[in-house]
ModelCIF file with pLDDT and N, C-alpha, C, O atoms, coordinates in Angstrom:
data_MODEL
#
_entry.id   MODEL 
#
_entity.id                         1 
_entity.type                       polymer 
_entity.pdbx_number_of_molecules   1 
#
_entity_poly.entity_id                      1 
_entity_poly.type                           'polypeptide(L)' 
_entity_poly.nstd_linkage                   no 
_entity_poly.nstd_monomer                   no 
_entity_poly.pdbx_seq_one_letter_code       
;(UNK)(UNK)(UNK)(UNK)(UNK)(UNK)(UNK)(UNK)(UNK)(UNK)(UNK)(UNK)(UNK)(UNK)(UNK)(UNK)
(UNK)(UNK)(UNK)(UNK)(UNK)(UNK)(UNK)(UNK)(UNK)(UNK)(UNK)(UNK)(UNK)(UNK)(UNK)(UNK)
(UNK)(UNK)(UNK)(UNK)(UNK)(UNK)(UNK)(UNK)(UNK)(UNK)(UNK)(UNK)(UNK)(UNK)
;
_entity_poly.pdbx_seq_one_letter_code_can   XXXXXXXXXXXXXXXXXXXXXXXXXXXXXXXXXXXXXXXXXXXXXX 
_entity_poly.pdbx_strand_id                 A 
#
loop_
_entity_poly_seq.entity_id 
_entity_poly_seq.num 
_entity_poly_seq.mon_id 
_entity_poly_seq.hetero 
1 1  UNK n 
1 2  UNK n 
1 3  UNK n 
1 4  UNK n 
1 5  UNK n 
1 6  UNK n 
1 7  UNK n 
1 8  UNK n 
1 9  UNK n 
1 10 UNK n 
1 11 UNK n 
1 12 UNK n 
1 13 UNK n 
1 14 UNK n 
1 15 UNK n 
1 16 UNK n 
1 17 UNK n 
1 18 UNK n 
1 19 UNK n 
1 20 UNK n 
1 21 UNK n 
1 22 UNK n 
1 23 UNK n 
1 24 UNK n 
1 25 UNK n 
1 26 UNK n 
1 27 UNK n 
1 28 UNK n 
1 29 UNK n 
1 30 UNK n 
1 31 UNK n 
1 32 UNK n 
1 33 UNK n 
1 34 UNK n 
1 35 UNK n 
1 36 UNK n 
1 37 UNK n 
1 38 UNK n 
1 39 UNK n 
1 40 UNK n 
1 41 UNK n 
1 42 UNK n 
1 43 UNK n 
1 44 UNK n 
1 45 UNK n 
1 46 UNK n 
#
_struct_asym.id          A 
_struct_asym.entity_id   1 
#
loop_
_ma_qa_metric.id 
_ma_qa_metric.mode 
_ma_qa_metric.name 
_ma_qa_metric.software_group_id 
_ma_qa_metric.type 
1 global pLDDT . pLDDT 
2 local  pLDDT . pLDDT 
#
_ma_qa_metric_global.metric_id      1 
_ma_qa_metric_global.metric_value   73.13 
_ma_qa_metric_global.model_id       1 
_ma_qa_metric_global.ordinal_id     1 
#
loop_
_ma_qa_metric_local.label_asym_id 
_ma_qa_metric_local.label_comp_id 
_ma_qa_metric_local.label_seq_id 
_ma_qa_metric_local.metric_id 
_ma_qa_metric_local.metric_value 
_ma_qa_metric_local.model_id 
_ma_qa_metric_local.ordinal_id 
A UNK 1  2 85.00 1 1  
A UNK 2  2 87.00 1 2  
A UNK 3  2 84.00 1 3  
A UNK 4  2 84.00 1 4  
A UNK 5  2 83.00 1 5  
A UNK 6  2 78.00 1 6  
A UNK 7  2 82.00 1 7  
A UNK 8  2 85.00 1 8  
A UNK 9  2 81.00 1 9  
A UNK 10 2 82.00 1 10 
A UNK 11 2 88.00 1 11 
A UNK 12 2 84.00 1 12 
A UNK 13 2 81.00 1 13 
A UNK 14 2 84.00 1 14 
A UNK 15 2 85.00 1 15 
A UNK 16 2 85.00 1 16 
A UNK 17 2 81.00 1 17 
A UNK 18 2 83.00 1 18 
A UNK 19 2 84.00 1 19 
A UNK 20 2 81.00 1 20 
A UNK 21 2 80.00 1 21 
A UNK 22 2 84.00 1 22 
A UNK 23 2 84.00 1 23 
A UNK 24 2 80.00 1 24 
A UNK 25 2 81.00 1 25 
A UNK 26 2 84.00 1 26 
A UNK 27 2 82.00 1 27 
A UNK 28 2 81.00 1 28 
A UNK 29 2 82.00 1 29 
A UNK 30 2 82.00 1 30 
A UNK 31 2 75.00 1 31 
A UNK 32 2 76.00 1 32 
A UNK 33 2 78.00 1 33 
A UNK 34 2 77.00 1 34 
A UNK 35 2 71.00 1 35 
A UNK 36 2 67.00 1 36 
A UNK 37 2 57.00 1 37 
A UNK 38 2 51.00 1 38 
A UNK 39 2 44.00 1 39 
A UNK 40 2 44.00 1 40 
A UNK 41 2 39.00 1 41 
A UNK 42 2 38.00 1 42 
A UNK 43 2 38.00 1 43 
A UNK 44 2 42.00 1 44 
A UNK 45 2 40.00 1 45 
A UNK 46 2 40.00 1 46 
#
loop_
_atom_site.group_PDB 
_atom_site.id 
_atom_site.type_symbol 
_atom_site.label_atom_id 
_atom_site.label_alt_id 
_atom_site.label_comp_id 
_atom_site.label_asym_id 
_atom_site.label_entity_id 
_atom_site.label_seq_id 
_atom_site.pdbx_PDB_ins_code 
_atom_site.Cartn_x 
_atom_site.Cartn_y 
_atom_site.Cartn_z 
_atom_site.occupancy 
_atom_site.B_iso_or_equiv 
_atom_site.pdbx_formal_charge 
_atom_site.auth_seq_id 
_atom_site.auth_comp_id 
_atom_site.auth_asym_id 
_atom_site.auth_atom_id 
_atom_site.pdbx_PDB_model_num 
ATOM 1   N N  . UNK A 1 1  ? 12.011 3.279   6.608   1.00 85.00 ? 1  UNK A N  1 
ATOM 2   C CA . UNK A 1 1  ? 12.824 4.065   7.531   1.00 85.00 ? 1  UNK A CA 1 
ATOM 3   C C  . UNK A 1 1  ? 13.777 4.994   6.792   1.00 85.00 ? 1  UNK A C  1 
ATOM 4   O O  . UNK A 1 1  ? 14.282 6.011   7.267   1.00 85.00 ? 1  UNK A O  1 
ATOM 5   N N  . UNK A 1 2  ? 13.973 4.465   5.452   1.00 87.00 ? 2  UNK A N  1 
ATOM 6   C CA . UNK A 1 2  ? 15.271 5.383   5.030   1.00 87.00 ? 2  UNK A CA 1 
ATOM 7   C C  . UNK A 1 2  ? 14.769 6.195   3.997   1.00 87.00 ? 2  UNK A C  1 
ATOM 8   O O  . UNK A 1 2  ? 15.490 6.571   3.072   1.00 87.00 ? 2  UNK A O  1 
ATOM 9   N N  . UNK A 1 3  ? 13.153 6.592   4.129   1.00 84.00 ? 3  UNK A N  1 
ATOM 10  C CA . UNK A 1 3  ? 12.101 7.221   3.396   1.00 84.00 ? 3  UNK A CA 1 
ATOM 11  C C  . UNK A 1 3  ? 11.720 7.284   2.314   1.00 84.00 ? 3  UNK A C  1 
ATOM 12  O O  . UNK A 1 3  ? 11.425 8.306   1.694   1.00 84.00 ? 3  UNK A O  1 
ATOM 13  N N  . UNK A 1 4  ? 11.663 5.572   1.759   1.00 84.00 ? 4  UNK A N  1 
ATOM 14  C CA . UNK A 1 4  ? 10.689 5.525   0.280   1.00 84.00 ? 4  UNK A CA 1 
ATOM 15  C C  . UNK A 1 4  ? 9.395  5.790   0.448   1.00 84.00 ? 4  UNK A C  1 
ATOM 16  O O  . UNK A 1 4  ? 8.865  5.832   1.558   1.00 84.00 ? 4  UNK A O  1 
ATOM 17  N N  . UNK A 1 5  ? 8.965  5.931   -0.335  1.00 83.00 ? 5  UNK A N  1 
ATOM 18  C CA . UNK A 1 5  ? 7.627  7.104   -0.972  1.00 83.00 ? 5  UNK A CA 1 
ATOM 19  C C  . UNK A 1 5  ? 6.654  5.423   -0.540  1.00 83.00 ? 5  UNK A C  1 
ATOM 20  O O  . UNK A 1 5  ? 7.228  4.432   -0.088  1.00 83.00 ? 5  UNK A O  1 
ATOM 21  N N  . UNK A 1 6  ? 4.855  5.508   -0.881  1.00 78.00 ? 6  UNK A N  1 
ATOM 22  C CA . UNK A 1 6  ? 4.267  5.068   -0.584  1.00 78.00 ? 6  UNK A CA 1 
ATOM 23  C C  . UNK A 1 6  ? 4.402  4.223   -2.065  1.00 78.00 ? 6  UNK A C  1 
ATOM 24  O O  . UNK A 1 6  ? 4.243  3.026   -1.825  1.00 78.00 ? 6  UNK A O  1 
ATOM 25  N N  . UNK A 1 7  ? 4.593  4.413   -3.206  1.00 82.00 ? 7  UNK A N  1 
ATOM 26  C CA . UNK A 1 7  ? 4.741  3.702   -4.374  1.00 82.00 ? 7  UNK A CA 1 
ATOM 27  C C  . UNK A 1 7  ? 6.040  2.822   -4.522  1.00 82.00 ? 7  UNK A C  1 
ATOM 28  O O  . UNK A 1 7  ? 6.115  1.667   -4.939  1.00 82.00 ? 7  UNK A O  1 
ATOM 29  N N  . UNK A 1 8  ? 7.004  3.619   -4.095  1.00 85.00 ? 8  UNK A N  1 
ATOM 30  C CA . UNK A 1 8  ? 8.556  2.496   -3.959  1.00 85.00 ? 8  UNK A CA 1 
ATOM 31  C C  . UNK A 1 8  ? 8.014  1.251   -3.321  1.00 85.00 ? 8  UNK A C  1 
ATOM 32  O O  . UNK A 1 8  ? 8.207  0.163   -3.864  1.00 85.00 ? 8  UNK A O  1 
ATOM 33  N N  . UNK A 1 9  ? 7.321  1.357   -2.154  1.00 81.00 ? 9  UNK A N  1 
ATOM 34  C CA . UNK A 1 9  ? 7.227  0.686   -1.708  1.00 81.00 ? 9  UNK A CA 1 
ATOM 35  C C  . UNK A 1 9  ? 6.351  -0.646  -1.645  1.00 81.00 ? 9  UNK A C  1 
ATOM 36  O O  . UNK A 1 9  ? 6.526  -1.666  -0.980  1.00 81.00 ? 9  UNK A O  1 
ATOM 37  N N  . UNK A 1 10 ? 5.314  -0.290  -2.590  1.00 82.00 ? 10 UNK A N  1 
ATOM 38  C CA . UNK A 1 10 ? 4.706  -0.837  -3.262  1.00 82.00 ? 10 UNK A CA 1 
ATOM 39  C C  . UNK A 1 10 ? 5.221  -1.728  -4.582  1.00 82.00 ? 10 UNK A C  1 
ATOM 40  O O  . UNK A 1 10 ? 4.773  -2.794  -5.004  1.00 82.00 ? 10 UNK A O  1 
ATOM 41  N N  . UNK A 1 11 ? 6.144  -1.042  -5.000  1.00 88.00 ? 11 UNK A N  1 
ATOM 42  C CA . UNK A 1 11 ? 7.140  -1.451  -6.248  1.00 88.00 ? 11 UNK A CA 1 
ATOM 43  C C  . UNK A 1 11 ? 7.920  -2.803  -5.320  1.00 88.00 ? 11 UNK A C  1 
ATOM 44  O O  . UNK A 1 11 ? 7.635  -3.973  -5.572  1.00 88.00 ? 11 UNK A O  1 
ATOM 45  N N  . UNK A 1 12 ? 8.537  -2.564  -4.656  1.00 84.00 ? 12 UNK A N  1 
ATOM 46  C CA . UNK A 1 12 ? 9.553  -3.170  -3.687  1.00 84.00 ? 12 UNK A CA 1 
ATOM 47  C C  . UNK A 1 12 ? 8.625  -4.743  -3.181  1.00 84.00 ? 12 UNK A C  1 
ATOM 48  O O  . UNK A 1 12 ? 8.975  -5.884  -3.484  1.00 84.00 ? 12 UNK A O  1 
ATOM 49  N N  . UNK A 1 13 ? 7.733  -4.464  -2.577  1.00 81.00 ? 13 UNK A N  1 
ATOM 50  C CA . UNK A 1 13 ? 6.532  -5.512  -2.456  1.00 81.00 ? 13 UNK A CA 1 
ATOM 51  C C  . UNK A 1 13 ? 6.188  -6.154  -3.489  1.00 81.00 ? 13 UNK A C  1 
ATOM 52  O O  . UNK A 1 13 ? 6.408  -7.355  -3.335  1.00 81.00 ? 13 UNK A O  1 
ATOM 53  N N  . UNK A 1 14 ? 5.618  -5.829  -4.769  1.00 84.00 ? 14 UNK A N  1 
ATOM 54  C CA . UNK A 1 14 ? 5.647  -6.486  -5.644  1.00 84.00 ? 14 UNK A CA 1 
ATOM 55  C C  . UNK A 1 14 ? 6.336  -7.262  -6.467  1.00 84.00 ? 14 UNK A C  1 
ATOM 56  O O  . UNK A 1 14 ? 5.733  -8.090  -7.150  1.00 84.00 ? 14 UNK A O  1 
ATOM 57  N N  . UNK A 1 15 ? 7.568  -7.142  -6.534  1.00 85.00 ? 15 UNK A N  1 
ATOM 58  C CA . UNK A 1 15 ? 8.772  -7.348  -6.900  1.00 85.00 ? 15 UNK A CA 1 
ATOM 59  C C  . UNK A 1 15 ? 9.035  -8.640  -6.323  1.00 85.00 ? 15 UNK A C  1 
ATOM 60  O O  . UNK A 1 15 ? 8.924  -9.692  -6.952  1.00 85.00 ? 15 UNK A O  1 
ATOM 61  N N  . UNK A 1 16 ? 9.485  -8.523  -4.780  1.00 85.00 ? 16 UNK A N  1 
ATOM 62  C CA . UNK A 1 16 ? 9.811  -9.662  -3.436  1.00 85.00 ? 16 UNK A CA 1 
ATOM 63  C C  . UNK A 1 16 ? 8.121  -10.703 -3.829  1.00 85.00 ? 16 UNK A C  1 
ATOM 64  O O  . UNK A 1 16 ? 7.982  -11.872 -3.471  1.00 85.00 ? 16 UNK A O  1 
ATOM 65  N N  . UNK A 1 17 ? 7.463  -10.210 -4.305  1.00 81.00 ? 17 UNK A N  1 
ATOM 66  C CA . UNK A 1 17 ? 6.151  -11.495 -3.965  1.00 81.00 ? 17 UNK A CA 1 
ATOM 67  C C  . UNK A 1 17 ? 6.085  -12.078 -5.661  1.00 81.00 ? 17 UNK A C  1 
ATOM 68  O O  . UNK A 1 17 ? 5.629  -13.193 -5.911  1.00 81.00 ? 17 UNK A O  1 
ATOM 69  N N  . UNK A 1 18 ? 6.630  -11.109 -6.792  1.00 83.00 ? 18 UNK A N  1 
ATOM 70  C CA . UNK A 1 18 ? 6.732  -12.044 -7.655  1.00 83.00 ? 18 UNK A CA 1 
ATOM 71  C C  . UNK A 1 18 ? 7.727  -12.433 -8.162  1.00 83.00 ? 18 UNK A C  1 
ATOM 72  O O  . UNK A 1 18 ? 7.465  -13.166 -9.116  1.00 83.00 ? 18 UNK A O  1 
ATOM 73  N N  . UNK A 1 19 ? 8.892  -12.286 -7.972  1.00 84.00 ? 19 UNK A N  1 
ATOM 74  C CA . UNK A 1 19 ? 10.303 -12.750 -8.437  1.00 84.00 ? 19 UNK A CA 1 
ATOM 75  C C  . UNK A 1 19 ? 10.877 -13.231 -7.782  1.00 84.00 ? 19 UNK A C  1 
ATOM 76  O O  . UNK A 1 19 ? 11.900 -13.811 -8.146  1.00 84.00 ? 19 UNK A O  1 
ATOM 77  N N  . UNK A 1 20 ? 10.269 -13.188 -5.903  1.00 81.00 ? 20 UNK A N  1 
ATOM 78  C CA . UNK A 1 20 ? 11.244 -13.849 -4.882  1.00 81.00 ? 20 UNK A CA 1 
ATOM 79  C C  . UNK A 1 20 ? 11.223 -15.569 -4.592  1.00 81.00 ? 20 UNK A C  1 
ATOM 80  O O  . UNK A 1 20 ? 12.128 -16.160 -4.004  1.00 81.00 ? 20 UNK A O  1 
ATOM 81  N N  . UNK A 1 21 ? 9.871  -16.274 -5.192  1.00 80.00 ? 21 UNK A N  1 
ATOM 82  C CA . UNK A 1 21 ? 9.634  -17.430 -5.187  1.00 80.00 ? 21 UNK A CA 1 
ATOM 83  C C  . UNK A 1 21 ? 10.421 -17.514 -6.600  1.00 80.00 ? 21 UNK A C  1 
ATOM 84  O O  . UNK A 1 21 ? 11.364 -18.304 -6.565  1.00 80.00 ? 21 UNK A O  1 
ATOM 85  N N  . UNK A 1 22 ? 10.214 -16.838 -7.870  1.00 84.00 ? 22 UNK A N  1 
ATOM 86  C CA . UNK A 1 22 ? 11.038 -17.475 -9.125  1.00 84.00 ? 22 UNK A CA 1 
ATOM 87  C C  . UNK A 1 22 ? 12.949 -17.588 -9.005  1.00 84.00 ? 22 UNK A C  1 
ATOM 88  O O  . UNK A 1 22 ? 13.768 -18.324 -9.555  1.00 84.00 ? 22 UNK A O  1 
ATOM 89  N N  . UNK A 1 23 ? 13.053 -16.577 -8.109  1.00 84.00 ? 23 UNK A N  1 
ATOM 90  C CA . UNK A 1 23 ? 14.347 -17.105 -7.468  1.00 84.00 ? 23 UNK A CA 1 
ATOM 91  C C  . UNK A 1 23 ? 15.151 -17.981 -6.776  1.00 84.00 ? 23 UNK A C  1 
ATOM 92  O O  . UNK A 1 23 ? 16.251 -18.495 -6.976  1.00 84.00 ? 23 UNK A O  1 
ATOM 93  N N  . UNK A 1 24 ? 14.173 -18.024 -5.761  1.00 80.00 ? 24 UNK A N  1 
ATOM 94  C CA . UNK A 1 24 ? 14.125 -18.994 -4.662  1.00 80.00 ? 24 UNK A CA 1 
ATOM 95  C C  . UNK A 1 24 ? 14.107 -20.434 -5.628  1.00 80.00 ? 24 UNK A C  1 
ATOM 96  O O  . UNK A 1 24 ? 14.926 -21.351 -5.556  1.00 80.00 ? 24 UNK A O  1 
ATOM 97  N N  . UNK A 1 25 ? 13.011 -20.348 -6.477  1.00 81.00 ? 25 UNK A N  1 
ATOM 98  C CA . UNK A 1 25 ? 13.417 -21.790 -7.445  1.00 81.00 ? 25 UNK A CA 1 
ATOM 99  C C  . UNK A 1 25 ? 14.520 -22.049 -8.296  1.00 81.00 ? 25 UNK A C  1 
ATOM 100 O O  . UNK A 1 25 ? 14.947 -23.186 -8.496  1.00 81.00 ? 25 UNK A O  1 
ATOM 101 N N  . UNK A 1 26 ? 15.153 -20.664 -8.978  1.00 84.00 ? 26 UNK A N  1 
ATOM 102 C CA . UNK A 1 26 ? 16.334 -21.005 -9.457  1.00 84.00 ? 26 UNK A CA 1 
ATOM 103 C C  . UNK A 1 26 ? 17.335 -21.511 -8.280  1.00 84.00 ? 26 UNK A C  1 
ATOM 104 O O  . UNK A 1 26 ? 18.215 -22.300 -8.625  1.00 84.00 ? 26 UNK A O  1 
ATOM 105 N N  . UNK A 1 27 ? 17.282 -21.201 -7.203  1.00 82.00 ? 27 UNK A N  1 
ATOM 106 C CA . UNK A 1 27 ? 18.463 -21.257 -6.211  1.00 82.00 ? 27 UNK A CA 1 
ATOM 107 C C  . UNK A 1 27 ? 18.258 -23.381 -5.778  1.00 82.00 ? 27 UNK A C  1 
ATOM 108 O O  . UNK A 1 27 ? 19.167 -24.173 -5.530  1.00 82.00 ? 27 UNK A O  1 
ATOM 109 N N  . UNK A 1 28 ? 16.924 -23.616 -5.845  1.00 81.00 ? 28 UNK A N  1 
ATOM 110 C CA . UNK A 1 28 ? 16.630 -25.011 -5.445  1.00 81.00 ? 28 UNK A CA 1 
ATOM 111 C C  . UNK A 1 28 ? 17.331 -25.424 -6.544  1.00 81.00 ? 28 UNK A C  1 
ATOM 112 O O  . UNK A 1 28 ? 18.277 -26.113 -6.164  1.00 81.00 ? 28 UNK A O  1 
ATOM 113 N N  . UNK A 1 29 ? 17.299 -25.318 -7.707  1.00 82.00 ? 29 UNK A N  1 
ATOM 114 C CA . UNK A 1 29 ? 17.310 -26.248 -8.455  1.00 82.00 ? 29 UNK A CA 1 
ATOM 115 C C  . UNK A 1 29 ? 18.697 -26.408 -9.211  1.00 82.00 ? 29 UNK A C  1 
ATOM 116 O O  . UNK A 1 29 ? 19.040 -27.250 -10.042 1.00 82.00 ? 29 UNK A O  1 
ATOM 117 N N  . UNK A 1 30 ? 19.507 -25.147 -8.567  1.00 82.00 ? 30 UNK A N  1 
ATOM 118 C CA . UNK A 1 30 ? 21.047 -24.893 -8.581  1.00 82.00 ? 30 UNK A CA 1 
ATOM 119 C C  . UNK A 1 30 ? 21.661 -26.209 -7.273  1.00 82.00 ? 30 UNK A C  1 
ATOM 120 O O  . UNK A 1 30 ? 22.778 -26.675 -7.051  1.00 82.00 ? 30 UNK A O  1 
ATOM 121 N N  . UNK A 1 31 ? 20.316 -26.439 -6.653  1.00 75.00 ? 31 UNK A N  1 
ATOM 122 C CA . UNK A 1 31 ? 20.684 -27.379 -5.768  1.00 75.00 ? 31 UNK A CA 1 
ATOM 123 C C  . UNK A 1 31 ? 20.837 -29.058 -5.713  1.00 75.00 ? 31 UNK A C  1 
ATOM 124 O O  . UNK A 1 31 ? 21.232 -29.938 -4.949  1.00 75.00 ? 31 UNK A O  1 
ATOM 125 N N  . UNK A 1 32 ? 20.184 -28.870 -7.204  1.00 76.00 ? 32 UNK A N  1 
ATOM 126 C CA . UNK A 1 32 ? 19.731 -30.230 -7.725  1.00 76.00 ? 32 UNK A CA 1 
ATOM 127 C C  . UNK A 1 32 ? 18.359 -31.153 -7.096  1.00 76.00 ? 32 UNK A C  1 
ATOM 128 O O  . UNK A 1 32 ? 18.313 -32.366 -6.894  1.00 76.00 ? 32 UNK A O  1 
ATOM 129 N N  . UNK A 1 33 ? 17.264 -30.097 -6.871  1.00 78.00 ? 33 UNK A N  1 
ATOM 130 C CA . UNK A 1 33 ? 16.117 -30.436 -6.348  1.00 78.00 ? 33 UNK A CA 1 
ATOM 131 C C  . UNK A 1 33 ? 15.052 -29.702 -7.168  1.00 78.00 ? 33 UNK A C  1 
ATOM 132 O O  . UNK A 1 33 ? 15.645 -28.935 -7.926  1.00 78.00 ? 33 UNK A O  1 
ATOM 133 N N  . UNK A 1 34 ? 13.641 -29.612 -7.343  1.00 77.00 ? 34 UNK A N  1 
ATOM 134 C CA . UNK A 1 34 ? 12.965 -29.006 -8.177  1.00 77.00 ? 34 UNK A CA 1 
ATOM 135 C C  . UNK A 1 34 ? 12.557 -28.018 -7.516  1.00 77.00 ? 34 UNK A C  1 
ATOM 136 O O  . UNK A 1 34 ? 12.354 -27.963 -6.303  1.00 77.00 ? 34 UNK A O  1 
ATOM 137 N N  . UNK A 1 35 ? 12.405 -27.073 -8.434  1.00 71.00 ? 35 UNK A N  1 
ATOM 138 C CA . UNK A 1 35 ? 12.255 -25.630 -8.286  1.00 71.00 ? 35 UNK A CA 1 
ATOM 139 C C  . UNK A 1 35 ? 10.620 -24.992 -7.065  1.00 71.00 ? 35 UNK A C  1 
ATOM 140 O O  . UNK A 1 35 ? 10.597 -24.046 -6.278  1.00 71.00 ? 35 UNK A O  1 
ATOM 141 N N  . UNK A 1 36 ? 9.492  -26.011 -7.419  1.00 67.00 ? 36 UNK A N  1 
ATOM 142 C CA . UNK A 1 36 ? 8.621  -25.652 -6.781  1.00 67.00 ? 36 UNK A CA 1 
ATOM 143 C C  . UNK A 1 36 ? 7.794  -27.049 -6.252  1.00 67.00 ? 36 UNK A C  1 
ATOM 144 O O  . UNK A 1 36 ? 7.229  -27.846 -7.001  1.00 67.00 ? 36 UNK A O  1 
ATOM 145 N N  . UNK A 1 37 ? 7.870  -27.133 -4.797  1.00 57.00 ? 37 UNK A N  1 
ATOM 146 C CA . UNK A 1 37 ? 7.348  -28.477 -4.339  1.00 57.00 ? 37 UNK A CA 1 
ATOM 147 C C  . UNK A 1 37 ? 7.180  -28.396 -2.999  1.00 57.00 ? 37 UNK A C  1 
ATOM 148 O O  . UNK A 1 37 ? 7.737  -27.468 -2.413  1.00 57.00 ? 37 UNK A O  1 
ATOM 149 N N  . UNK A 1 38 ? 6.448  -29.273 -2.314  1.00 51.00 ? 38 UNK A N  1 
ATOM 150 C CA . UNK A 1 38 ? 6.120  -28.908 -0.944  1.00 51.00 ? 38 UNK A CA 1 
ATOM 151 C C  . UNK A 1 38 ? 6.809  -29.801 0.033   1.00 51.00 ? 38 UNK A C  1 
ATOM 152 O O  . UNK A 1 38 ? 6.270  -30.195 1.068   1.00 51.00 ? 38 UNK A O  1 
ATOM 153 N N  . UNK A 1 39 ? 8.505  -30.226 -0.484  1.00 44.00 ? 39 UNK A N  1 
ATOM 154 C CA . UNK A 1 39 ? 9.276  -30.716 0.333   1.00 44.00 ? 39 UNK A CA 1 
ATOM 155 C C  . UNK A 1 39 ? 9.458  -29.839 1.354   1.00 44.00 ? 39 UNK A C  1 
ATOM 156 O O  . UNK A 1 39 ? 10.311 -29.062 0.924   1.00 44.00 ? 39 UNK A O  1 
ATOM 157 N N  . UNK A 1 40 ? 9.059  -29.395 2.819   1.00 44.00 ? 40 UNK A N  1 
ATOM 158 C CA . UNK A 1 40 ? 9.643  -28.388 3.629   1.00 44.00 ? 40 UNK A CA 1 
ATOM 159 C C  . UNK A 1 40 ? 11.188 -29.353 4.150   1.00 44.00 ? 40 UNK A C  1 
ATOM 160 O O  . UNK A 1 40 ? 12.029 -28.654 4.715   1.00 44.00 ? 40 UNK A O  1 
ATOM 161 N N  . UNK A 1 41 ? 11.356 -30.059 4.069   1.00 39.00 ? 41 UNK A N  1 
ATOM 162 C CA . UNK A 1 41 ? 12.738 -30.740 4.964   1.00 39.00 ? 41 UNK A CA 1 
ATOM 163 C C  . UNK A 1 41 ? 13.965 -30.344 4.322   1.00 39.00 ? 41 UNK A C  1 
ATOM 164 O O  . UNK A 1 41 ? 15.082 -30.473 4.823   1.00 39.00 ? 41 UNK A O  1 
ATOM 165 N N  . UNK A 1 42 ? 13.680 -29.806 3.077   1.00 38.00 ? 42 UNK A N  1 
ATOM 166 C CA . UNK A 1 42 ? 14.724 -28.989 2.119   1.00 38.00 ? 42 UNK A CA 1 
ATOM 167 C C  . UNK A 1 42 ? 14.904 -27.682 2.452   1.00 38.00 ? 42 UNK A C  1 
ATOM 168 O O  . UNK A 1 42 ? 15.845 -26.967 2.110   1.00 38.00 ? 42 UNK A O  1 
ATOM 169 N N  . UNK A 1 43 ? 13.875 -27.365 3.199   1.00 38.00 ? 43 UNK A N  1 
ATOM 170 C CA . UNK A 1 43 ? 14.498 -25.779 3.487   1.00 38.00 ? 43 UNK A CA 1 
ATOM 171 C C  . UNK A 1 43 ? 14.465 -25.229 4.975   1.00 38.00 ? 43 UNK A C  1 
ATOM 172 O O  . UNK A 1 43 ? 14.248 -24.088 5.383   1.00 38.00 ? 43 UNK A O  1 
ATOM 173 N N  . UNK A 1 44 ? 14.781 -26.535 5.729   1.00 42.00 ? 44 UNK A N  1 
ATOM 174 C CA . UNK A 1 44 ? 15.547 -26.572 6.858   1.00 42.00 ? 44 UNK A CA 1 
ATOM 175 C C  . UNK A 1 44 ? 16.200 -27.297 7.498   1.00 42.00 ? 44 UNK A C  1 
ATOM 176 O O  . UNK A 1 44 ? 16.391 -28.434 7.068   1.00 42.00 ? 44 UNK A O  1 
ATOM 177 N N  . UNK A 1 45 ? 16.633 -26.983 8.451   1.00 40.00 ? 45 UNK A N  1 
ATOM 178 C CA . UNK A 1 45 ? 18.426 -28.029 8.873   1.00 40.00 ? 45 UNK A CA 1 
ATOM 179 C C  . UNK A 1 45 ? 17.529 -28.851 9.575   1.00 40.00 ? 45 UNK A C  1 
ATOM 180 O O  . UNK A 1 45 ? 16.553 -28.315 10.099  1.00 40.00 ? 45 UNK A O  1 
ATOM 181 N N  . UNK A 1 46 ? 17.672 -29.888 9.659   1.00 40.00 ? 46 UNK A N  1 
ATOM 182 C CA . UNK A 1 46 ? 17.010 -31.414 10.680  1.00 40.00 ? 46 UNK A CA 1 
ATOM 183 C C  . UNK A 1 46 ? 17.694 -31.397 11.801  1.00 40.00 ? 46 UNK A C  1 
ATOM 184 O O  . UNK A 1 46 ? 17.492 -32.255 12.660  1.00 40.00 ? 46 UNK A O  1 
#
């Protein structure tokens, strides 16, 4: 909407699909839980 090009956006996508899970694991494990696991009850309120 705020008119990146067809490559930003592509950049932007790639980025969010490979650094957004390596984040997301630093942030777990800032939590004192492991970084990549298929607990879902950790990443929502009960």
């Amino acid at each position: 909407m705020l008119g990146a090009s067809s490559d930003a956006l592509l950049i932007i996508a790639g980025a969010m699909l490979l650094l957004g899970p390596l984040a997301w694991g630093f942030v777990r494990q800032t939590r004192g839980i492991p970084a990549f696991d298929n607990n879902l009850a950790a990443w929502r309120l009960p």
